[in-house]
Protein backbone atom coordinates (compact mmCIF):
# COMPACT_ATOMS: atom_id res chain seq x y z
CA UNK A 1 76.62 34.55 128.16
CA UNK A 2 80.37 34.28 129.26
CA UNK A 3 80.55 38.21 129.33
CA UNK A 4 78.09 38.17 132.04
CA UNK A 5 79.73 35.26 133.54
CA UNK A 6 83.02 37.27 133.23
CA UNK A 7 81.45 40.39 134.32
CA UNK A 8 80.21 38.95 137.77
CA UNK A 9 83.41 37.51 138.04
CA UNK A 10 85.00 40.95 137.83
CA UNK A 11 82.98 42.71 140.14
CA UNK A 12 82.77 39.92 142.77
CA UNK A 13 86.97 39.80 142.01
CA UNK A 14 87.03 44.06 142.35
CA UNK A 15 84.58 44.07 145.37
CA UNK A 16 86.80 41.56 147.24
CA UNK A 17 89.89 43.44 146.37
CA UNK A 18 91.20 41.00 144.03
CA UNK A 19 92.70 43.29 141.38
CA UNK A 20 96.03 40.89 141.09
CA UNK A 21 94.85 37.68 141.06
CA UNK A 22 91.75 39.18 138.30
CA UNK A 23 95.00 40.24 136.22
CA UNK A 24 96.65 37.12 136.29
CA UNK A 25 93.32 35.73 134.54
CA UNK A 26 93.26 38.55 132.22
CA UNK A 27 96.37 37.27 130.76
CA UNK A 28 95.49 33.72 130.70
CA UNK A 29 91.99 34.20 128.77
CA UNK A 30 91.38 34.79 124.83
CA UNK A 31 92.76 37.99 124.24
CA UNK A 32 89.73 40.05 123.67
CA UNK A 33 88.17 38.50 126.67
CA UNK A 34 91.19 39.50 128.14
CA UNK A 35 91.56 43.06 127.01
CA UNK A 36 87.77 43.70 128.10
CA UNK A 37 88.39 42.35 131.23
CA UNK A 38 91.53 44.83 132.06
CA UNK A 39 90.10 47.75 130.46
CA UNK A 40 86.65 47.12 132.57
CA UNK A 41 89.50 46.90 135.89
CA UNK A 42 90.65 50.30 134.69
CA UNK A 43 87.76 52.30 134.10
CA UNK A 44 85.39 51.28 136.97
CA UNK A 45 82.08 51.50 135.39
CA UNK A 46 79.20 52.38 137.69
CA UNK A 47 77.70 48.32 137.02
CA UNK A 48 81.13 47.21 139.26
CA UNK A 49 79.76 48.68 142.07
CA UNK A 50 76.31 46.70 141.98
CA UNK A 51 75.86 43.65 144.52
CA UNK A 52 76.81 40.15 143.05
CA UNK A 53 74.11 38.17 142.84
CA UNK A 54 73.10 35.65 146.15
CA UNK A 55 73.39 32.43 144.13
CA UNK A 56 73.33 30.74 140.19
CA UNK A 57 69.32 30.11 140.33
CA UNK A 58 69.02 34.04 140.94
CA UNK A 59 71.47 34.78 138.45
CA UNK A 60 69.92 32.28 135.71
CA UNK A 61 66.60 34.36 136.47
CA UNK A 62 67.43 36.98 135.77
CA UNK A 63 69.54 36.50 132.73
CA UNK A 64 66.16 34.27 131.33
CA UNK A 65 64.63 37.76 131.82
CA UNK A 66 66.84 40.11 129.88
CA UNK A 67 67.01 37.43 127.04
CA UNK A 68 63.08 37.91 127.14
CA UNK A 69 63.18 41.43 126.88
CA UNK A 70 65.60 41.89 124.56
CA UNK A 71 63.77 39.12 122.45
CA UNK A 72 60.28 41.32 122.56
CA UNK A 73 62.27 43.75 121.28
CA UNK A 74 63.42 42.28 118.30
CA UNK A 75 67.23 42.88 119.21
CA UNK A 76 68.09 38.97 119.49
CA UNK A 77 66.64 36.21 118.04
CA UNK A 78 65.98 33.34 120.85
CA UNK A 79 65.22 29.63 119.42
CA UNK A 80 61.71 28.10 120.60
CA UNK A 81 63.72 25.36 122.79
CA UNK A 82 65.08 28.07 125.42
C-alpha cells in the first residue's frame, strides 16, 4: 500500500512540475523507497501520465478492487477481516 500511496504522490508531484521538491523527498525516505522513487522520476513510465485520482474514497475503491482481483487469482493472500 505505500507504493501506491508513493506512486500517486509521484505522478500528482511530476504532473504539477514538482521534480525538485519530489527529490528532496527522495532523499529523506527509506532508501529503497527512495531509489524507486528517483528511478520512477527518470524513466517516465507510461502509468505517470494517468490522471490522479479525484479524492481518497475513489482511490480506496479502487485499490479494494485490485486487492480483490489479485486475491481471485491466488497471487495474494487477503485475511477474512478486510
Amino acid at each position: 500500500m505505500i507504493w501506491m500511496g508513493l506512486a500517486d504522490w509521484v505522478r500528482a508531484g511530476l504532473q504539477q512540475g514538482q521534480d525538485v521538491l519530489l527529490r528532496r523527498l527522495a532523499y529523506r525516505l527509506p532508501r529503497s523507497l527512495g531509489e524507486w522513487l528517483l528511478h520512477q522520476m527518470g524513466a517516465r513510465p507510461p502509468w505517470v501520465s494517468l490522471p490522479v485520482q479525484p479524492d481518497l474514497a475513489h482511490w480506496r475503491q479502487q485499490l479494494a478492487e485490485l486487492i480483490q482481483a489479485l486475491s481471485r487469482r491466488g497471487r495474494i493472500h487477503v485475511p477474512m477481516d478486510f
